[in-house]
C-alpha atoms as a PDB file:
ATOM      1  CA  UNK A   1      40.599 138.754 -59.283  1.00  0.00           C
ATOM      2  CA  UNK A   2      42.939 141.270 -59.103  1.00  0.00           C
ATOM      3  CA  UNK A   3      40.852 144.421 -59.153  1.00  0.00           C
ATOM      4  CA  UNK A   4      40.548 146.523 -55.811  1.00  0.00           C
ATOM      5  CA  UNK A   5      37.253 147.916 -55.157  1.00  0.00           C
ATOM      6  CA  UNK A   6      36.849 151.229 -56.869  1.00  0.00           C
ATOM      7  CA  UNK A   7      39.562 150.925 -59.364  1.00  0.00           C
ATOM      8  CA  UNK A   8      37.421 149.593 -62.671  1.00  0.00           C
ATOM      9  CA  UNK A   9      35.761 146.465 -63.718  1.00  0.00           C
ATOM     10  CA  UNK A  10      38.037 145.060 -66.439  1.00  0.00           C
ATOM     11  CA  UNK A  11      41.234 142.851 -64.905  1.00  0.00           C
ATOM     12  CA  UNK A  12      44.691 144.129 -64.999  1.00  0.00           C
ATOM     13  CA  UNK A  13      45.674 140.707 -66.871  1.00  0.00           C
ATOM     14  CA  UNK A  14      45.538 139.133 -69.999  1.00  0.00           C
ATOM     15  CA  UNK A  15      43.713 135.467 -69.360  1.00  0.00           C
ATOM     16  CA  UNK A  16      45.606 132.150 -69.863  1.00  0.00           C
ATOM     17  CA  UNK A  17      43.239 129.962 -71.367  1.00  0.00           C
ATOM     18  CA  UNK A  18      40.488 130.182 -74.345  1.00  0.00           C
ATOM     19  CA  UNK A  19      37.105 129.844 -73.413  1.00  0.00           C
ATOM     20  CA  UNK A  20      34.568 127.312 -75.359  1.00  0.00           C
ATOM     21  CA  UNK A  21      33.139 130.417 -77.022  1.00  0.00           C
ATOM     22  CA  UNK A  22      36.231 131.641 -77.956  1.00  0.00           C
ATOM     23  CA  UNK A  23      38.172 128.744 -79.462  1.00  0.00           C
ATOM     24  CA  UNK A  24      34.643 128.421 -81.801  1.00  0.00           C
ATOM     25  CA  UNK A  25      34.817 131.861 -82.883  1.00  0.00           C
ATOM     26  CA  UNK A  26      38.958 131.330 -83.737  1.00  0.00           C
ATOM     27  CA  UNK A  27      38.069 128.503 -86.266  1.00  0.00           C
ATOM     28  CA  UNK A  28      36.440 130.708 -88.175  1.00  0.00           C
ATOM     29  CA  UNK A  29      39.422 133.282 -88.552  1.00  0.00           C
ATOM     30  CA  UNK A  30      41.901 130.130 -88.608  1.00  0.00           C
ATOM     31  CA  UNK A  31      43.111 128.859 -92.157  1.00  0.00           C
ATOM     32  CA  UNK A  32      45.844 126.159 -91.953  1.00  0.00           C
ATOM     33  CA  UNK A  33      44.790 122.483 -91.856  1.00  0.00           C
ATOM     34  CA  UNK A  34      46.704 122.176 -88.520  1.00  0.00           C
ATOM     35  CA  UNK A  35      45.341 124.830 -86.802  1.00  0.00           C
ATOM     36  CA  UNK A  36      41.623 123.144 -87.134  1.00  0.00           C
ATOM     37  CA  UNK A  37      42.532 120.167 -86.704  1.00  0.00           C
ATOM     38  CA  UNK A  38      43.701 121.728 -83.687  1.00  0.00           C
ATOM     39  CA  UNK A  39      40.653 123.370 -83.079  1.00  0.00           C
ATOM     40  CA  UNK A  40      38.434 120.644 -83.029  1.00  0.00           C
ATOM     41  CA  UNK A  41      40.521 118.569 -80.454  1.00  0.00           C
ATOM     42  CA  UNK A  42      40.211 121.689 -78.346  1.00  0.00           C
ATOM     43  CA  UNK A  43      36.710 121.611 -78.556  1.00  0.00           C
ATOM     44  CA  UNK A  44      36.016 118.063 -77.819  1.00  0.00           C
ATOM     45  CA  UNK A  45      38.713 118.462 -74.620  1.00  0.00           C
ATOM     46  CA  UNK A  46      35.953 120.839 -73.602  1.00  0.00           C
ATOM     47  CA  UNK A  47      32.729 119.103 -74.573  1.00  0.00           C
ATOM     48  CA  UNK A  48      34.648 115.829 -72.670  1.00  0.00           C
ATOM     49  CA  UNK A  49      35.085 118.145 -69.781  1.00  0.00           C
ATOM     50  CA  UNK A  50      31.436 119.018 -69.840  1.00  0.00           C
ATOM     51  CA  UNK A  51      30.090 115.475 -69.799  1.00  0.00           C
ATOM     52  CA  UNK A  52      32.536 114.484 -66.949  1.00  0.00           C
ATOM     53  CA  UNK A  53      31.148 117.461 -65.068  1.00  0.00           C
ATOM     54  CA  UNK A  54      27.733 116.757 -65.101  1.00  0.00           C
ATOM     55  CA  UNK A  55      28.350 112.846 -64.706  1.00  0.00           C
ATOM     56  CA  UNK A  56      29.605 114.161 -61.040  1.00  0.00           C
ATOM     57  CA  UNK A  57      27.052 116.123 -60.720  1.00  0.00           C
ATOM     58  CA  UNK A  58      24.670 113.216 -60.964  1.00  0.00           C
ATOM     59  CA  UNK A  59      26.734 110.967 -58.581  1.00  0.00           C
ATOM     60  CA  UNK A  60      26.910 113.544 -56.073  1.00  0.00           C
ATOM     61  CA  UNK A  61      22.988 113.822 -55.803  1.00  0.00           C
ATOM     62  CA  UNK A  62      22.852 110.249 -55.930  1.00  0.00           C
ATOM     63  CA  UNK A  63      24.969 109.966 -52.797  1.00  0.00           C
ATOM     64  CA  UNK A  64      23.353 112.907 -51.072  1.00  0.00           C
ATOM     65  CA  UNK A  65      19.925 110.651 -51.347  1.00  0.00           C
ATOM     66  CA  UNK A  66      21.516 107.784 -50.202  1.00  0.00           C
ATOM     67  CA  UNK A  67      22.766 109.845 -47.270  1.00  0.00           C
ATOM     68  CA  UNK A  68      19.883 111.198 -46.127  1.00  0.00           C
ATOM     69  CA  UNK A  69      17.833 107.781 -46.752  1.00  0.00           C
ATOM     70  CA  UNK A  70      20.615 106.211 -44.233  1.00  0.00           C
ATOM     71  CA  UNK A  71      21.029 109.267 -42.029  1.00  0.00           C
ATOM     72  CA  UNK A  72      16.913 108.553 -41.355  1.00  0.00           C
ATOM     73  CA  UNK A  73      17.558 105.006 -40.689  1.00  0.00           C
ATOM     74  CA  UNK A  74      20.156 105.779 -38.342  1.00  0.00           C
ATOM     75  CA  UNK A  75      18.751 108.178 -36.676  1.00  0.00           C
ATOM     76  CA  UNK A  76      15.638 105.600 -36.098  1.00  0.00           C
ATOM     77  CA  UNK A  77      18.072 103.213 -34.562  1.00  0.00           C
ATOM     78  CA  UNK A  78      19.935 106.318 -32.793  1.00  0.00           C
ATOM     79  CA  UNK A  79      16.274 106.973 -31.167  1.00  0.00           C
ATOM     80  CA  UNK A  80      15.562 103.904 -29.936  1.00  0.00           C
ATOM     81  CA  UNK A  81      18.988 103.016 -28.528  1.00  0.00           C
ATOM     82  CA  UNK A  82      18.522 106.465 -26.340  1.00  0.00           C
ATOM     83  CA  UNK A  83      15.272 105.395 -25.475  1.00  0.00           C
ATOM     84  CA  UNK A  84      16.426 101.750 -24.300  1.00  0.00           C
ATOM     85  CA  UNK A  85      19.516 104.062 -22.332  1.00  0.00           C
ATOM     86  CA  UNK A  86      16.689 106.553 -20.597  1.00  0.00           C
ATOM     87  CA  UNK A  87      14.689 103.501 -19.878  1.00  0.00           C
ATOM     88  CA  UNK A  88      17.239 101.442 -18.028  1.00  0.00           C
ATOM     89  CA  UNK A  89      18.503 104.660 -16.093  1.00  0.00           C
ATOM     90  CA  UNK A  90      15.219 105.027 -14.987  1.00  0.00           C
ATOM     91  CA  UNK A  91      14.879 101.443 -14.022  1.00  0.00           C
ATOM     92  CA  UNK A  92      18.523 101.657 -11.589  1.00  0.00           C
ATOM     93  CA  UNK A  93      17.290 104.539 -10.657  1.00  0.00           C
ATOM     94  CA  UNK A  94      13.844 103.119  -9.177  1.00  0.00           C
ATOM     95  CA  UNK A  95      15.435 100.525  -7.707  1.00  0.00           C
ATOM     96  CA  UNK A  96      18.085 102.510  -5.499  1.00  0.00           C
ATOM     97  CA  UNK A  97      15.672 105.164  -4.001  1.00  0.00           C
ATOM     98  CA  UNK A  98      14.699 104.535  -0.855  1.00  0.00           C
ATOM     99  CA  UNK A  99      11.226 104.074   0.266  1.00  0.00           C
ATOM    100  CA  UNK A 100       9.538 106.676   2.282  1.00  0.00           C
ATOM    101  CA  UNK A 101       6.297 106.127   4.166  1.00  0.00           C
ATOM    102  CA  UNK A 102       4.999 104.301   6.971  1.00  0.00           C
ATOM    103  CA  UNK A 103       7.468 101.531   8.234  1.00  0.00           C
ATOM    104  CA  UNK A 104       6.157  98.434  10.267  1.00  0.00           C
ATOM    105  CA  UNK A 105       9.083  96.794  10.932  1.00  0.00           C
ATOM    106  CA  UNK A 106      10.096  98.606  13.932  1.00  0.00           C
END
């Protein structure tokens, strides 16, 4: 955008590109052959466009569920690896402490 804040609301620049709405209201004005013909490739770039967008939209949530279905599974096999970890700590950890109490072998 290259408005500053304050300044207005409408941008400085003319756009670049048609939108979908505005290459259908140009084939009405349009008369030539050519320049439908035109047209209508135009608008099936952007119907083309429209499918391939919401074909990645449906892969993308397709792979978010399979990453959270695996993330769960991992984090299952995360859990029990840190429990297995804690537990053998706690098993060294038993075995070098000393022993306090009575002694009878003096």
């Amino acid at each position: 955008m290259t408005l500053e804040n304050g300044k207005g609301q409408h941008s400085k620049f003319l756009p670049f590109a048609f939108t979908e709405q505005g290459i259908a209201m140009l084939s009405s004005v349009l008369s030539s052959k050519k320049a439908v013909q035109m047209n209508i490739q135009i608008i099936r770039a952007f119907v083309l466009i429209r499918q391939s967008n919401i074909q990645n939209n449906y892969i993308n949530l397709k792979l978010k569920q399979l990453e959270t279905h695996y993330n769960k599974q991992f984090d299952d096999v995360f859990e029990a690896i840190n429990y297995l970890m804690k537990k053998d700590t706690l098993a060294k950890q038993q075995i070098e402490r000393k022993k306090i109490g009575f002694n009878t072998n003096d």
